[in-house]
C-alpha atoms as a PDB file:
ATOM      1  CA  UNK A   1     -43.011  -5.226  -5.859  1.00  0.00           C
ATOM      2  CA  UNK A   2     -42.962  -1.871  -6.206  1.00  0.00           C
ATOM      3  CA  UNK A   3     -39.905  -0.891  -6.878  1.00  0.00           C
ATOM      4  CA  UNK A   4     -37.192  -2.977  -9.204  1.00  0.00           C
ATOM      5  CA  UNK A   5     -33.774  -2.924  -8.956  1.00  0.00           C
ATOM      6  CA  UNK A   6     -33.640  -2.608 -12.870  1.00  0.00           C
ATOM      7  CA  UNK A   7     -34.526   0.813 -12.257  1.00  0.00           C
ATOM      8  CA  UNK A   8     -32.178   1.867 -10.118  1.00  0.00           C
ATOM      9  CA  UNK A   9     -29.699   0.570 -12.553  1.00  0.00           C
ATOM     10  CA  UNK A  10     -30.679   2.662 -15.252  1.00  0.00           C
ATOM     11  CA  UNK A  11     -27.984   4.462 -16.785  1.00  0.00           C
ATOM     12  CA  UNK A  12     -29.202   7.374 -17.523  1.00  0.00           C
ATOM     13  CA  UNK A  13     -30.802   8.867 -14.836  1.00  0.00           C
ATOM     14  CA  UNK A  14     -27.243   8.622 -13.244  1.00  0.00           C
ATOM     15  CA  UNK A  15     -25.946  10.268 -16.247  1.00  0.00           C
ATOM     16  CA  UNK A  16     -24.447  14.005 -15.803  1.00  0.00           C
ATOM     17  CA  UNK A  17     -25.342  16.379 -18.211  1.00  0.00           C
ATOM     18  CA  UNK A  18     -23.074  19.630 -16.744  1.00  0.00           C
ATOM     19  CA  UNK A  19     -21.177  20.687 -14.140  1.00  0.00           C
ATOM     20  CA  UNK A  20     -24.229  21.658 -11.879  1.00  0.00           C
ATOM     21  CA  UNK A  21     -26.673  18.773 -12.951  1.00  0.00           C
ATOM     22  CA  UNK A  22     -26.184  16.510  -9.328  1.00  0.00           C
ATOM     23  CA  UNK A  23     -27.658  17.808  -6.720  1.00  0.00           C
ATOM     24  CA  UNK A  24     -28.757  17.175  -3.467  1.00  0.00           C
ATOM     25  CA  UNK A  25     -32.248  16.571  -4.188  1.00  0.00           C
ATOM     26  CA  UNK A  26     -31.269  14.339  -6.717  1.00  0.00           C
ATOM     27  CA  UNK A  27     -29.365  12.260  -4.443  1.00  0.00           C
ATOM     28  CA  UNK A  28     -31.701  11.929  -1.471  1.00  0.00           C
ATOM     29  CA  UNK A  29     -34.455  11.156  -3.725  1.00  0.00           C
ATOM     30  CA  UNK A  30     -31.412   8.028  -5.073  1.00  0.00           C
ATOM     31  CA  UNK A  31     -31.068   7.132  -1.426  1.00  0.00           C
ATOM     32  CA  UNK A  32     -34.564   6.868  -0.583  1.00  0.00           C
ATOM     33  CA  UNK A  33     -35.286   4.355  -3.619  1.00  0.00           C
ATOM     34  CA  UNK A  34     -32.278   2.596  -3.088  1.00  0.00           C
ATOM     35  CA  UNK A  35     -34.171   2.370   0.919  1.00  0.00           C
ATOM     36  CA  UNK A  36     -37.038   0.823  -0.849  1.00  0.00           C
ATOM     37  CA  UNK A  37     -35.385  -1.498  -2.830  1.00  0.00           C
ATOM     38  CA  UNK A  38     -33.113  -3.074   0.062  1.00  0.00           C
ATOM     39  CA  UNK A  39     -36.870  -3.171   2.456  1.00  0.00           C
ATOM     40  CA  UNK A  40     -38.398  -4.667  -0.653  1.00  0.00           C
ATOM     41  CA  UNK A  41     -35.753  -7.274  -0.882  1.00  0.00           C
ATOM     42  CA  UNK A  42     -34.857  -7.854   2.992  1.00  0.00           C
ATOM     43  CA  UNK A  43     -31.427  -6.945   2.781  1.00  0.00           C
ATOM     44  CA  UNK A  44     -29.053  -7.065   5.262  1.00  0.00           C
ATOM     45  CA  UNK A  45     -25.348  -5.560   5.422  1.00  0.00           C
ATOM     46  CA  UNK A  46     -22.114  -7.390   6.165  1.00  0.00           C
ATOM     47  CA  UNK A  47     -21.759  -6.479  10.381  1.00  0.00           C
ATOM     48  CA  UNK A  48     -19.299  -3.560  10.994  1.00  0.00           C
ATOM     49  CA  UNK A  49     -17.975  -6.240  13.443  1.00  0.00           C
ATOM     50  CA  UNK A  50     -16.765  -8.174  10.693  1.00  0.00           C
ATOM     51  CA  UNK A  51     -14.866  -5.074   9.333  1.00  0.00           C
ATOM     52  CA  UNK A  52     -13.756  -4.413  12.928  1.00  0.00           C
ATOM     53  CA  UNK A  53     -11.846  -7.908  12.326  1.00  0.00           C
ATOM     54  CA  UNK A  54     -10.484  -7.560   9.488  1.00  0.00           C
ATOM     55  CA  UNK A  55      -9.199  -4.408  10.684  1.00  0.00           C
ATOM     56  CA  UNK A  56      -7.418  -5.758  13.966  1.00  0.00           C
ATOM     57  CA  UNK A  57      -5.878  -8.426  11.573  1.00  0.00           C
ATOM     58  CA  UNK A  58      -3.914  -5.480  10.048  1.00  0.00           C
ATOM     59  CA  UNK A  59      -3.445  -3.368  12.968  1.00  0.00           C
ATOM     60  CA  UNK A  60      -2.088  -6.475  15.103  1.00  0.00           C
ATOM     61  CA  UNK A  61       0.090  -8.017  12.144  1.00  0.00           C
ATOM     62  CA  UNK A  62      -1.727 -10.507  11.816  1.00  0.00           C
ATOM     63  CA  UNK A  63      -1.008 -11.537   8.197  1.00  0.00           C
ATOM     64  CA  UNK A  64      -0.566 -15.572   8.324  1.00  0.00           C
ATOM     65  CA  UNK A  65      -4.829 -15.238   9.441  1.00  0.00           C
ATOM     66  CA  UNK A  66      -5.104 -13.100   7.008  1.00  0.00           C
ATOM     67  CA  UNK A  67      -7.808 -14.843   4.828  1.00  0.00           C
ATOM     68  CA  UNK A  68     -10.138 -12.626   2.059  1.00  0.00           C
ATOM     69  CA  UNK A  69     -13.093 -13.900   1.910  1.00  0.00           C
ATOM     70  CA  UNK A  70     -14.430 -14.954  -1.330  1.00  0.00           C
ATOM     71  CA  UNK A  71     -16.348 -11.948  -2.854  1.00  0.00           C
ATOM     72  CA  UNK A  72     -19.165 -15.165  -3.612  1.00  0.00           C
ATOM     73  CA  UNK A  73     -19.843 -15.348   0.518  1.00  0.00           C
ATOM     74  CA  UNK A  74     -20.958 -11.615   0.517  1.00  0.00           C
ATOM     75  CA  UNK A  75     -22.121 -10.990  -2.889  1.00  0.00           C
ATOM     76  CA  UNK A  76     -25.863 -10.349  -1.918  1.00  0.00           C
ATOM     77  CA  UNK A  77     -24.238  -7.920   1.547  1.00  0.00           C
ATOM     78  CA  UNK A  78     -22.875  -5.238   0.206  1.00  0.00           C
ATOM     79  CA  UNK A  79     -25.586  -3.548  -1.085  1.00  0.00           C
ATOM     80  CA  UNK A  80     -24.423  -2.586  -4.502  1.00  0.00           C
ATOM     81  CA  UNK A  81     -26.527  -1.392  -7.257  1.00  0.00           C
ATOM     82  CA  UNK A  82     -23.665  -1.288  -9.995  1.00  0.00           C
ATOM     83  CA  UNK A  83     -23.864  -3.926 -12.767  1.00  0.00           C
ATOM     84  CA  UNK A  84     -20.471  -4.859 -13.728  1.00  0.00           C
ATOM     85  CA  UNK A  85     -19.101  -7.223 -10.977  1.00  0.00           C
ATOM     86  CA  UNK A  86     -15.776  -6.147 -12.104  1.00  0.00           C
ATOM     87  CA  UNK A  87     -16.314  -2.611 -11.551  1.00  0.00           C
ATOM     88  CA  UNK A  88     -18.258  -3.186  -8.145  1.00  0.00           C
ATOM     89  CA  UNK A  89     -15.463  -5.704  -6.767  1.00  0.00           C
ATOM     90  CA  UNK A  90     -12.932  -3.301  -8.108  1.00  0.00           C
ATOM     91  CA  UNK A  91     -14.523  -0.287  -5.795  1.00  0.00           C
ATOM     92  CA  UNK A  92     -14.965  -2.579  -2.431  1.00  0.00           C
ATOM     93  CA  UNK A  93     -10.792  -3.562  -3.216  1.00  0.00           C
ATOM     94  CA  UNK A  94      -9.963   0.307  -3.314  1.00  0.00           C
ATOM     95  CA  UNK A  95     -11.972   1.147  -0.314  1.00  0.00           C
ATOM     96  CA  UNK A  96     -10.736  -1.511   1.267  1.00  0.00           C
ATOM     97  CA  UNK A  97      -6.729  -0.579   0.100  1.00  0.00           C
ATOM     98  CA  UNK A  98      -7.702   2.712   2.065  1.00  0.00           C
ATOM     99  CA  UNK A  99      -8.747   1.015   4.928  1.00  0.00           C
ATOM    100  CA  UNK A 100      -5.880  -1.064   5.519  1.00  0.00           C
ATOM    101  CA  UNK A 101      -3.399   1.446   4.414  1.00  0.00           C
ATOM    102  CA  UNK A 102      -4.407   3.782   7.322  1.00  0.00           C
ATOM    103  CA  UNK A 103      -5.179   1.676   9.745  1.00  0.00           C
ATOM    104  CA  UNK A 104      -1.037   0.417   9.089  1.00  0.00           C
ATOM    105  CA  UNK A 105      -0.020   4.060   9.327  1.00  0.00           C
ATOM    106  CA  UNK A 106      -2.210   4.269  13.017  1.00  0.00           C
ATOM    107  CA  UNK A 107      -0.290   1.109  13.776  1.00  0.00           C
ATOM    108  CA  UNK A 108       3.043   2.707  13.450  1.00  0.00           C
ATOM    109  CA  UNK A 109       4.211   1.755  10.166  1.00  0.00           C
ATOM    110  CA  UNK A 110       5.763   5.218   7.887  1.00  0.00           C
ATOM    111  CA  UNK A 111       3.036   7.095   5.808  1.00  0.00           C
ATOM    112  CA  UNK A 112       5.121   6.585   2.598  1.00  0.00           C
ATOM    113  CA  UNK A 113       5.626   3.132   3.156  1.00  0.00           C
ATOM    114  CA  UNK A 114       2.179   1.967   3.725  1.00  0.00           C
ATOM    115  CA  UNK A 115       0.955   4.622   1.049  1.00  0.00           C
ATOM    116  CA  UNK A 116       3.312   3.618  -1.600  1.00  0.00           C
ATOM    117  CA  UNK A 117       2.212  -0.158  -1.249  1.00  0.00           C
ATOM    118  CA  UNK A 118      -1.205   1.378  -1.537  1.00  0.00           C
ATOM    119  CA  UNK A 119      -0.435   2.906  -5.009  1.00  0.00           C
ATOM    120  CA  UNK A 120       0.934  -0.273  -6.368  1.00  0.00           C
ATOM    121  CA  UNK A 121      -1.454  -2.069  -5.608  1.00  0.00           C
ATOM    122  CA  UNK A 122      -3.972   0.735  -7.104  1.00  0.00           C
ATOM    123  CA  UNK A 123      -1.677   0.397 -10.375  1.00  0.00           C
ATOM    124  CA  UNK A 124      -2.439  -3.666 -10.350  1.00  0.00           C
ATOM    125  CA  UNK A 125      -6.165  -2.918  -9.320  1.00  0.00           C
ATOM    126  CA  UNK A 126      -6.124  -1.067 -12.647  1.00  0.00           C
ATOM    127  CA  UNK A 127      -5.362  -3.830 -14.664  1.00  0.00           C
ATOM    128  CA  UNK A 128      -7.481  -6.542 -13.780  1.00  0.00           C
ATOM    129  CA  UNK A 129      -9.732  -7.696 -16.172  1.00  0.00           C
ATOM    130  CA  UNK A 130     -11.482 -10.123 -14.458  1.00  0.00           C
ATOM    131  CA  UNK A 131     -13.239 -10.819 -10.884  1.00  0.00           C
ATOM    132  CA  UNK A 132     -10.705 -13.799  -9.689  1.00  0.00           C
ATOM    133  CA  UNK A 133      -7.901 -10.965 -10.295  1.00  0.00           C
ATOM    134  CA  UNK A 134      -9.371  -8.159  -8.255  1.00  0.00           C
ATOM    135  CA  UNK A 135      -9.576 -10.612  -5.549  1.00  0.00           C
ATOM    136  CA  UNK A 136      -6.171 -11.799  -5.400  1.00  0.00           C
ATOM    137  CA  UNK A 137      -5.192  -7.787  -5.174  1.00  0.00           C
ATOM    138  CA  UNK A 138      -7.327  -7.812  -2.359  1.00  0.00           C
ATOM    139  CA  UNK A 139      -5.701 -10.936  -0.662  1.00  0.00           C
ATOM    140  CA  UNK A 140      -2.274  -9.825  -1.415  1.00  0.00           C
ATOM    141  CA  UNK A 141      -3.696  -6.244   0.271  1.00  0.00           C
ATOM    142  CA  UNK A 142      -4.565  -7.450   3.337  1.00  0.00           C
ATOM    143  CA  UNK A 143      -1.590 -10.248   3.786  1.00  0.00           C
ATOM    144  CA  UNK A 144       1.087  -7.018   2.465  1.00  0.00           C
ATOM    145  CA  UNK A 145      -0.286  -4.118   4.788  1.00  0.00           C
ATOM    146  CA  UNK A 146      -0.456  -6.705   7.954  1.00  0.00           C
ATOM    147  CA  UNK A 147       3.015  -8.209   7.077  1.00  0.00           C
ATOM    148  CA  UNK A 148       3.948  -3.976   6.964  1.00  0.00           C
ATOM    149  CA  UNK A 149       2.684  -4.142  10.251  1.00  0.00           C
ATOM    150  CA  UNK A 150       4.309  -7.136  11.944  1.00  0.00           C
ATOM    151  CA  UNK A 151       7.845  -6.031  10.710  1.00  0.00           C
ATOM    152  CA  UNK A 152       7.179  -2.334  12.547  1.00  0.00           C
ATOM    153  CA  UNK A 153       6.139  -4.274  15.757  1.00  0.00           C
ATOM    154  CA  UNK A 154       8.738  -6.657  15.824  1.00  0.00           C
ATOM    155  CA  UNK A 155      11.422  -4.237  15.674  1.00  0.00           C
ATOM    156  CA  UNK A 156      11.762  -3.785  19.322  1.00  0.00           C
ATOM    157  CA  UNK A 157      11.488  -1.387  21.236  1.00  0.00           C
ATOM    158  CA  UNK A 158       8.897   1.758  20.553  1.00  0.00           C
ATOM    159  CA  UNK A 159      11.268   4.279  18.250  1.00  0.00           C
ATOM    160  CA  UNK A 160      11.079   8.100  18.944  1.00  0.00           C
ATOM    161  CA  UNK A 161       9.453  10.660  16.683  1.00  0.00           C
ATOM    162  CA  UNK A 162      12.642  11.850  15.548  1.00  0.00           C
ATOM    163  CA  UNK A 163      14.006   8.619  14.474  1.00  0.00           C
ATOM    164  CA  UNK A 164      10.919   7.784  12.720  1.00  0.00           C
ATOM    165  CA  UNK A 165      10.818  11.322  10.705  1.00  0.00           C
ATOM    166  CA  UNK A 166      14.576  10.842   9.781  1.00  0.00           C
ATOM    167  CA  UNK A 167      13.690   7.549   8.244  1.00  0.00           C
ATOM    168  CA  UNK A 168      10.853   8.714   6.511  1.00  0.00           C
ATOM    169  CA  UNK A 169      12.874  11.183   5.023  1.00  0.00           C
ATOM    170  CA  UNK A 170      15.689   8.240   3.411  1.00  0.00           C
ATOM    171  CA  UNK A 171      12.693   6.589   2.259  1.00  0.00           C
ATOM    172  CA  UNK A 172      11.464   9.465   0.546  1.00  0.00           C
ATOM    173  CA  UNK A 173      15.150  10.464  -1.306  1.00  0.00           C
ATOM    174  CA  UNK A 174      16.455   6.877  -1.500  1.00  0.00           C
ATOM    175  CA  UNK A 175      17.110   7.918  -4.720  1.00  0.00           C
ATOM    176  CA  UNK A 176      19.390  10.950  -4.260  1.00  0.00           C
ATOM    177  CA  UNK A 177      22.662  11.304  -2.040  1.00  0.00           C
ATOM    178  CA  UNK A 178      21.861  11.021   1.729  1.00  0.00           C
ATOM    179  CA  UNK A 179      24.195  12.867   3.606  1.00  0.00           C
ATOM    180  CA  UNK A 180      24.762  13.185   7.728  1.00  0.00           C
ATOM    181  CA  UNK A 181      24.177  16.780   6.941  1.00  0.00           C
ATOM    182  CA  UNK A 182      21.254  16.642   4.799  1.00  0.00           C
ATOM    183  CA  UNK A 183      19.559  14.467   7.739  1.00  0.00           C
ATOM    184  CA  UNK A 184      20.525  17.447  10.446  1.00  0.00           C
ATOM    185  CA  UNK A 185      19.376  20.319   8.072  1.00  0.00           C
ATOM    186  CA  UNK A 186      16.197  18.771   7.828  1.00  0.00           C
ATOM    187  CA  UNK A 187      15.516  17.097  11.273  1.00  0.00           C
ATOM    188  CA  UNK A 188      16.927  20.508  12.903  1.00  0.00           C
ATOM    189  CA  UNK A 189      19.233  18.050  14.859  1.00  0.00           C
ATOM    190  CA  UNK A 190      23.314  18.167  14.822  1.00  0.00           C
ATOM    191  CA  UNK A 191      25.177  15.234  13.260  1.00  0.00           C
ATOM    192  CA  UNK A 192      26.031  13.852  16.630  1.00  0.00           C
ATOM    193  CA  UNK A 193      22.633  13.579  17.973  1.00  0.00           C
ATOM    194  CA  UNK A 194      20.884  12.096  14.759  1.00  0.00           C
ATOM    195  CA  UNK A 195      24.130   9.423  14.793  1.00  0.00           C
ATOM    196  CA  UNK A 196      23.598   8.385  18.686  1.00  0.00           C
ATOM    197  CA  UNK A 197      19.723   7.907  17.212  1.00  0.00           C
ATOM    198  CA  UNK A 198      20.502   5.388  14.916  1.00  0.00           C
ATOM    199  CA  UNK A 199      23.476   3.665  17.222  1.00  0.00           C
ATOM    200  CA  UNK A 200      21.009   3.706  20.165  1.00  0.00           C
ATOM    201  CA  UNK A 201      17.601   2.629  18.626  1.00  0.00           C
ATOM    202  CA  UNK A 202      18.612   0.615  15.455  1.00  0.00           C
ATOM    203  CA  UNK A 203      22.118  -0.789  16.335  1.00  0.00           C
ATOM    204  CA  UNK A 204      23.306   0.530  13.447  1.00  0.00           C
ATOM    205  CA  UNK A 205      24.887   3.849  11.974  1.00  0.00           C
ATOM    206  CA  UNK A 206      23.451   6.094   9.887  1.00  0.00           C
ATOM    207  CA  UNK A 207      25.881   5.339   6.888  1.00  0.00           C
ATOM    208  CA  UNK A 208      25.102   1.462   6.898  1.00  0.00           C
ATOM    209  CA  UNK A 209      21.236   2.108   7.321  1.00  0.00           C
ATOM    210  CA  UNK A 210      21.252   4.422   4.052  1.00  0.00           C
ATOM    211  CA  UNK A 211      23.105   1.738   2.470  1.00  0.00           C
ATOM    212  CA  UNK A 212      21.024  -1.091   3.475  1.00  0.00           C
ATOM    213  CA  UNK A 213      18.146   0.801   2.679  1.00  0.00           C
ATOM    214  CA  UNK A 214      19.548   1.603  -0.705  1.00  0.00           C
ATOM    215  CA  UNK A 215      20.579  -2.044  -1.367  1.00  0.00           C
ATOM    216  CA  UNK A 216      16.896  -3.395  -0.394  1.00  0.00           C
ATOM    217  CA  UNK A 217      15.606  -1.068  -3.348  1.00  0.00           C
ATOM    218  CA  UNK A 218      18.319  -2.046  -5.876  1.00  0.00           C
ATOM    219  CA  UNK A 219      17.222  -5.303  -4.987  1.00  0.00           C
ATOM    220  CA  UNK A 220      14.079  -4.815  -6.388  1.00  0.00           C
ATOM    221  CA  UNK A 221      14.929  -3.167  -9.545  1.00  0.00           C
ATOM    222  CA  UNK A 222      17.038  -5.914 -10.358  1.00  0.00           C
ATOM    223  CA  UNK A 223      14.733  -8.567  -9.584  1.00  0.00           C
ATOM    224  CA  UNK A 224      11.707  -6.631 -11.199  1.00  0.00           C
ATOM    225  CA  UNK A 225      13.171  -4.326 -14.104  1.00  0.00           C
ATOM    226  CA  UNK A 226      15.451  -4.635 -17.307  1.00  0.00           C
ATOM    227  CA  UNK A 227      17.820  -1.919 -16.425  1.00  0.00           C
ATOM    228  CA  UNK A 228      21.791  -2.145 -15.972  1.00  0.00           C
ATOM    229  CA  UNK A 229      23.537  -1.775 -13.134  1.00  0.00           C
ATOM    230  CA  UNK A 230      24.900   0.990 -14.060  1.00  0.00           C
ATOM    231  CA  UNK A 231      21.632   2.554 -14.650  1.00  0.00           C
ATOM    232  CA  UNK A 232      20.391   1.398 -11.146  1.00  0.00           C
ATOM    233  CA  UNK A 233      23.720   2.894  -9.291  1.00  0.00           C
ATOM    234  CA  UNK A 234      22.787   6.275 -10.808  1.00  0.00           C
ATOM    235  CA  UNK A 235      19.176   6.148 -10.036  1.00  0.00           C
ATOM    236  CA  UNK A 236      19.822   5.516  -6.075  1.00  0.00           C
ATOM    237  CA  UNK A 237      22.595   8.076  -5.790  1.00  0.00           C
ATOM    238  CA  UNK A 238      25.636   6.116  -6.008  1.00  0.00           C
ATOM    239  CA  UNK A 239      28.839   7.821  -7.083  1.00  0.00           C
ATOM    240  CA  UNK A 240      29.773   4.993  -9.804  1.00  0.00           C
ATOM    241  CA  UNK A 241      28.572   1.760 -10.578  1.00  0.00           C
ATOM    242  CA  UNK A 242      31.700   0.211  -9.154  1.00  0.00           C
ATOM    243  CA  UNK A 243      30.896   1.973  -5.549  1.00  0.00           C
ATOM    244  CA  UNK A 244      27.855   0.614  -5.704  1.00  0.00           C
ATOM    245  CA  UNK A 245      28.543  -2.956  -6.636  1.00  0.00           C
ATOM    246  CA  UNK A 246      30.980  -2.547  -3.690  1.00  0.00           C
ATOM    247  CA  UNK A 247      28.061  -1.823  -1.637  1.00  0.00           C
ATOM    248  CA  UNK A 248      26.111  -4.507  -2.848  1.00  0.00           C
ATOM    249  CA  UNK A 249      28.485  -6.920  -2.145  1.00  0.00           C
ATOM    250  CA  UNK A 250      29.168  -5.915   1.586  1.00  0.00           C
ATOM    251  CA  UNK A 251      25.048  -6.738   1.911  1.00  0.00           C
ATOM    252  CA  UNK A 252      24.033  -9.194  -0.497  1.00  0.00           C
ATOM    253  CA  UNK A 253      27.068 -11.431  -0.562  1.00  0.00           C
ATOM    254  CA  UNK A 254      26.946 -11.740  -4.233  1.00  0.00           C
ATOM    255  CA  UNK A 255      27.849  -8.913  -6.950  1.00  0.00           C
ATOM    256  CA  UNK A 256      24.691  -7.184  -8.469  1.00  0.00           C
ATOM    257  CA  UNK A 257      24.429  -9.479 -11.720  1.00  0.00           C
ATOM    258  CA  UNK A 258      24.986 -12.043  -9.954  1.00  0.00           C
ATOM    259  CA  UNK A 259      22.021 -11.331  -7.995  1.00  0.00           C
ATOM    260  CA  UNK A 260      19.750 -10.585 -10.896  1.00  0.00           C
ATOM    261  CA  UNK A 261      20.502 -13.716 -12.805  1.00  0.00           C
ATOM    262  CA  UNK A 262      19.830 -16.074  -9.530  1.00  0.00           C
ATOM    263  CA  UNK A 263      16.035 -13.575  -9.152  1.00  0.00           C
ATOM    264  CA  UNK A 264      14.921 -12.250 -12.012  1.00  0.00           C
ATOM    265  CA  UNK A 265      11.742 -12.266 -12.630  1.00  0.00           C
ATOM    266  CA  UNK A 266       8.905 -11.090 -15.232  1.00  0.00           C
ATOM    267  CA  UNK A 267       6.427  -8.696 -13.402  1.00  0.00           C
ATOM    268  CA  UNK A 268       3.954  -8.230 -16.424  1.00  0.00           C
END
């Protein structure tokens, strides 16, 4: 053999001494040994077909056949020169969070949505310390972004552009005061139109979608987080914490503590 894959894995010729010390010379002269190494060792890559198929899993909201394989089956087809497992698995999981998180957006689903799932699960990529955990990021990846999917193409009917940048815009300052006129300064649309929107597409008005949407995050915080109610009403806007328990209430059936002692649950 003339080339060993020892070598390649040499730290230190991958080690940057300055700003200026990679190059391109110095990386086509990588690629070509890496090129011996994989002709040395008859290597063969996982087919773009079976990325293809993953993909159309999360495009088509798919998420029930959403199955990761194990990172065993293609352990010896991905090509990787990097030692650590852990570190190798854990760059295959982010690519692949970037995959799936725009493939979701080019399936309809809101930018911040699908790219605020992609940052949490970044945040849990980031504190795996072993191989089984990077892996169950990556199944919960897949199964999340496709589920992200299936709700946006189960929602009827095809929503219009200006619907869909109104709601982007609640999701991005859920946790300030929405008002009508906030939404028609922004949207460059008058109260009446943006209200006929929401009647006509969602079955719903504006007022009870920001409060639904509201309630869905409170929902989380007291499920997943140690602070009071109070603290919650003030973080999503609400006038008191009364008003908002009010709110709750009208959605959730049950009062806000009520709801945290039936779901609470550790995260960490």
């Amino acid at each position: 053999m003339i080339f060993m894959k020892d070598d390649i894995q040499d730290k230190r010729q991958w080690k940057l001494s300055g700003p200026n010390s990679i190059t391109e010379e110095a990386v086509n002269t990588a690629i070509q040994m890496i090129k011996l190494y994989h002709e040395e060792t008859d290597f063969q890559r996982i087919p773009m077909e079976a990325e293809t198929e993953l993909m159309n899993l999360i495009r088509e909201g798919r998420y029930k056949d959403f199955k990761g394989s194990s990172f065993e089956k293609f352990r010896d087809s991905h090509g990787s020169v990097i030692p650590s497992p852990l570190t190798n698995y854990t760059y295959i999981v982010i690519a692949a969070v970037t995959l799936f998180s725009r493939t979701a957006v080019s399936a309809g689903v809101a930018p911040d949505d699908a790219f605020d799932l992609a940052d949490i699960l970044l945040l849990y990529l980031s504190a795996c310390t072993s191989v089984e955990e990077v892996h169950q990021v990556y199944q919960l990846a897949g199964t999340m972004f496709a589920k992200l999917v299936h709700r946006r193409l189960t929602e009827g009917k095809k929503q219009s552009f200006q619907l869909e940048k109104l709601r982007n815009y609640i999701s991005r300052n859920i946790f300030q005061k929405i008002t009508l006129t906030d939404l028609s300064r922004y949207a460059g649309l008058s109260e009446s139109r943006i209200s006929h929107l929401f009647a006509d597409e969602l079955g719903i008005s504006v007022h009870r979608y920001i409060q639904k949407e509201k309630t869905d995050v409170a929902c989380n915080l007291l499920m997943h987080t140690d602070r009071s109610v109070a603290e919650i009403a003030a973080y999503l806007g609400f006038a008191s914490s009364g008003n908002f328990s009010v709110v709750f209430r009208k959605w959730q059936k049950m009062s806000p503590t009520e709801y945290r002692k039936r779901n609470y649950r550790e995260v960490y």
